[in-house]
Protein backbone atom coordinates (compact mmCIF):
# COMPACT_ATOMS: atom_id res chain seq x y z
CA UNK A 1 -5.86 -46.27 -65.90
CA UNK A 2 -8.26 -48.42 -66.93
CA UNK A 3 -7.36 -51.81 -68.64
CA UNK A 4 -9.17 -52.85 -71.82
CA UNK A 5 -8.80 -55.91 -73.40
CA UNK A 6 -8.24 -55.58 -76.84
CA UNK A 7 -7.57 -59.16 -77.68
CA UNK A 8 -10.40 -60.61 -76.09
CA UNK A 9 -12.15 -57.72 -78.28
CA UNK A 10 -11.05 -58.60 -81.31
CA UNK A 11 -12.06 -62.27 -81.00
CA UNK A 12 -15.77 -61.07 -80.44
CA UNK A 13 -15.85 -58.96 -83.16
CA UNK A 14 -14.74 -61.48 -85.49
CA UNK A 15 -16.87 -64.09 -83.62
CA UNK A 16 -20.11 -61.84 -84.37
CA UNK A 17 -18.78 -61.79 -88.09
CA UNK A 18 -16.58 -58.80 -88.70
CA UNK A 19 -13.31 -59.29 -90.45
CA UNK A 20 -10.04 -59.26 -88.02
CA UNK A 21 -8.08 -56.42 -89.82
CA UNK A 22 -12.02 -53.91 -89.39
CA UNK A 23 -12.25 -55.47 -85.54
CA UNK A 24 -8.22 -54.62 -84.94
CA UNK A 25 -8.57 -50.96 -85.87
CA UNK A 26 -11.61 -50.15 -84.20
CA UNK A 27 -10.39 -52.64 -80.83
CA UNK A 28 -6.97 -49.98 -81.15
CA UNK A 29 -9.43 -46.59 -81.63
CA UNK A 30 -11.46 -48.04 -78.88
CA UNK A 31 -8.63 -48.73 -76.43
CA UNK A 32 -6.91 -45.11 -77.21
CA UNK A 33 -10.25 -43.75 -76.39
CA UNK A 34 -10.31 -44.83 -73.49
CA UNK A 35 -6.70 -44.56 -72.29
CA UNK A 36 -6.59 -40.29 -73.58
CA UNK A 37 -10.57 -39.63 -73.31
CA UNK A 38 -12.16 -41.75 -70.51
CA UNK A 39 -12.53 -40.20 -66.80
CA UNK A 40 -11.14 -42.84 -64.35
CA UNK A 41 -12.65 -42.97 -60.66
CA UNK A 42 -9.51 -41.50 -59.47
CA UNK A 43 -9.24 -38.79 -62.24
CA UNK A 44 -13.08 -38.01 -60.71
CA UNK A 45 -11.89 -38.35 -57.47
CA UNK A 46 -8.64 -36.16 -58.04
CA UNK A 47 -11.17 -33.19 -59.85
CA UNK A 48 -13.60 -33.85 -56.91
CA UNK A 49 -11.12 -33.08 -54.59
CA UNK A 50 -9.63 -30.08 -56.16
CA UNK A 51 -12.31 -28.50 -56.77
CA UNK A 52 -13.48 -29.15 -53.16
CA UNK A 53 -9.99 -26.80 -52.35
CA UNK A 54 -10.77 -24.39 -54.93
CA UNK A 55 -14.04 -23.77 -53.54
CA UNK A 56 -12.88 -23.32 -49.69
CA UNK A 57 -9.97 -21.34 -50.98
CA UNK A 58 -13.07 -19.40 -52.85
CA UNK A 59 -14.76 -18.91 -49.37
CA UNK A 60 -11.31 -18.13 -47.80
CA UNK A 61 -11.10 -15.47 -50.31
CA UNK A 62 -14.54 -14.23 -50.11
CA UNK A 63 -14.28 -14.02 -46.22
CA UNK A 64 -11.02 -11.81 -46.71
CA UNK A 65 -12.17 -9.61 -49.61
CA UNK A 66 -15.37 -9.27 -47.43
CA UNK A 67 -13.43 -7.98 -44.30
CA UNK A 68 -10.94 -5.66 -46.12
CA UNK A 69 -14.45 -4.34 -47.63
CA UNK A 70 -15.78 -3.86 -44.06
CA UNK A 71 -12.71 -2.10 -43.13
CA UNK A 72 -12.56 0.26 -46.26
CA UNK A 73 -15.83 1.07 -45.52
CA UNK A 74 -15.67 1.91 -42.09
CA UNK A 75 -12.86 4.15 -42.75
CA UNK A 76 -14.32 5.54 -45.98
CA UNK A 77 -17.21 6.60 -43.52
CA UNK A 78 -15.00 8.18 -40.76
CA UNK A 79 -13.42 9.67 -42.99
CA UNK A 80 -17.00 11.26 -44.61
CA UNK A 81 -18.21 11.74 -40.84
CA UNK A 82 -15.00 13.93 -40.34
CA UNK A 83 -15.25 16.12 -43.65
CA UNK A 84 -19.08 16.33 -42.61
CA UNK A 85 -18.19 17.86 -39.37
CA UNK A 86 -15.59 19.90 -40.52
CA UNK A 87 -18.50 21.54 -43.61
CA UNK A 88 -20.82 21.74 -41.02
CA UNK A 89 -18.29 23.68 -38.68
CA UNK A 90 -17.31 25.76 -41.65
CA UNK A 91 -20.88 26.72 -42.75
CA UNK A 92 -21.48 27.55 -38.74
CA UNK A 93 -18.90 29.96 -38.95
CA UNK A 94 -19.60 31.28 -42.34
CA UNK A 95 -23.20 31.73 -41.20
CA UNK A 96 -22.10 33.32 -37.50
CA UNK A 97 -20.43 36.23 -39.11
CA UNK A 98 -22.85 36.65 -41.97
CA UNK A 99 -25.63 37.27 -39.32
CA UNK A 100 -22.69 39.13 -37.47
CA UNK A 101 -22.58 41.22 -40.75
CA UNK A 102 -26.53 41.95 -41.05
CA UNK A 103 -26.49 43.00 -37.36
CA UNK A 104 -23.87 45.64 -38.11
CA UNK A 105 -25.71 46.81 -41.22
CA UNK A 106 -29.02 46.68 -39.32
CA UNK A 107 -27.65 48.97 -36.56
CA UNK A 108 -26.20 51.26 -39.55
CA UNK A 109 -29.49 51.71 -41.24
CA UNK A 110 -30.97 52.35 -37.86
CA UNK A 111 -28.50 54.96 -37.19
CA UNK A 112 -29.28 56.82 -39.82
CA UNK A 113 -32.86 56.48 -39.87
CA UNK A 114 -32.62 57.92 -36.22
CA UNK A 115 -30.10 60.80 -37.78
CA UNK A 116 -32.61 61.43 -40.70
CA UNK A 117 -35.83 61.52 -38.54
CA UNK A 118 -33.47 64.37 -35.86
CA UNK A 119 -32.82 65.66 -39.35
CA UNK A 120 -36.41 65.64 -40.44
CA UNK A 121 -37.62 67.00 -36.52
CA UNK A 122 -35.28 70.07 -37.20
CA UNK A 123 -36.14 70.91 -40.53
CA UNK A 124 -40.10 70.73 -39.12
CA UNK A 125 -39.15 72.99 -35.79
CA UNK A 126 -37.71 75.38 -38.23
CA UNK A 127 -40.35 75.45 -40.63
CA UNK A 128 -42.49 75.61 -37.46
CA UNK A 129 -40.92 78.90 -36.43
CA UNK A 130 -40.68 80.25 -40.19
CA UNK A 131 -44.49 79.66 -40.50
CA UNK A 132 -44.77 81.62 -37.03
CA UNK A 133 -42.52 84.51 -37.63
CA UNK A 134 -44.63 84.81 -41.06
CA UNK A 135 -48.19 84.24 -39.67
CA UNK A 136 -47.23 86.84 -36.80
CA UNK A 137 -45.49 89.49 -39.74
CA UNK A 138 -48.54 89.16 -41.16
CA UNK A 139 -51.04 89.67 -38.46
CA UNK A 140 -49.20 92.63 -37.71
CA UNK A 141 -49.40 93.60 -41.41
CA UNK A 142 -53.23 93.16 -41.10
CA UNK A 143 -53.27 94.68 -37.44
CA UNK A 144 -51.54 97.60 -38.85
CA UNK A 145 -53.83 97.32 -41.94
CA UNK A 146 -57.21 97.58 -40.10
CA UNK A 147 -55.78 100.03 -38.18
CA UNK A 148 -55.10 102.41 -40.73
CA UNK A 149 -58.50 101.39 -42.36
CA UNK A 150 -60.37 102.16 -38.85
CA UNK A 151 -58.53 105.42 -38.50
CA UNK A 152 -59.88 107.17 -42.31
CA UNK A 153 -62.99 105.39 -41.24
């Protein structure tokens, strides 16, 4: 607290020419003033010191939140690395029997291209003899023909 002298004040004030009662009220607004309003070095001192612990218990703090942050994150990113794997494993498999799946259709359509074209051979070795038997009917037709013709000739 900070002493003021009030008295010794006054007796300036009305020294310099003010009246007592005007120096009295403004030596009492002056002295409450400073008693409620003005900072002492220990009130400075006191703040100075506190706020020196708020701001290492702010660091403190900081450091923690900081760590727990570190540690979230680390497990946040297992934890991604883990589902990751487990998609990519997934997708492997998924992709595995897909390709398993076009294989087996592959061999299917060859299969029956290779049952189509023994179809298509057959129907070509019986047109084959068809066109024969005909071409050979009808040589003998024309044999037979001419031979008649040669005959009344």
């Amino acid at each position: 607290m900070v002493a003021f002298d009030t008295h010794g004040f006054v007796k300036k004030l009305t020294k310099a020419g003010m009246p007592e009662q005007q120096a009295e009220v403004l030596a009492s607004e002056q002295s409450r003033l400073i008693e409620n309003e003005l900072a002492t070095k220990q009130d400075i001192e006191q703040l100075r010191l506190a706020t020196k612990q708020d701001i290492e218990q702010l660091r403190q703090d900081t450091k923690q939140d900081i760590e727990q942050l570190r540690q979230a994150t680390k497990r946040d990113m297992k934890e991604l690395e883990t589902t990751l794997k487990r998609d990519i494993e997934a997708s492997r498999a998924e992709a595995k029997q897909n390709i398993a799946e076009v294989k087996r259709d592959i061999e299917a359509s060859r299969a029956e291209a290779k049952q189509d074209i023994a179809e298509v051979k057959r129907d070509i070795a019986e047109s084959k003899a068809d066109i024969l038997k005909w071409m050979f009917g009808a040589l003998l037709g024309q044999t037979a023909i001419l031979g008649t013709l040669i005959k009344f000739l």
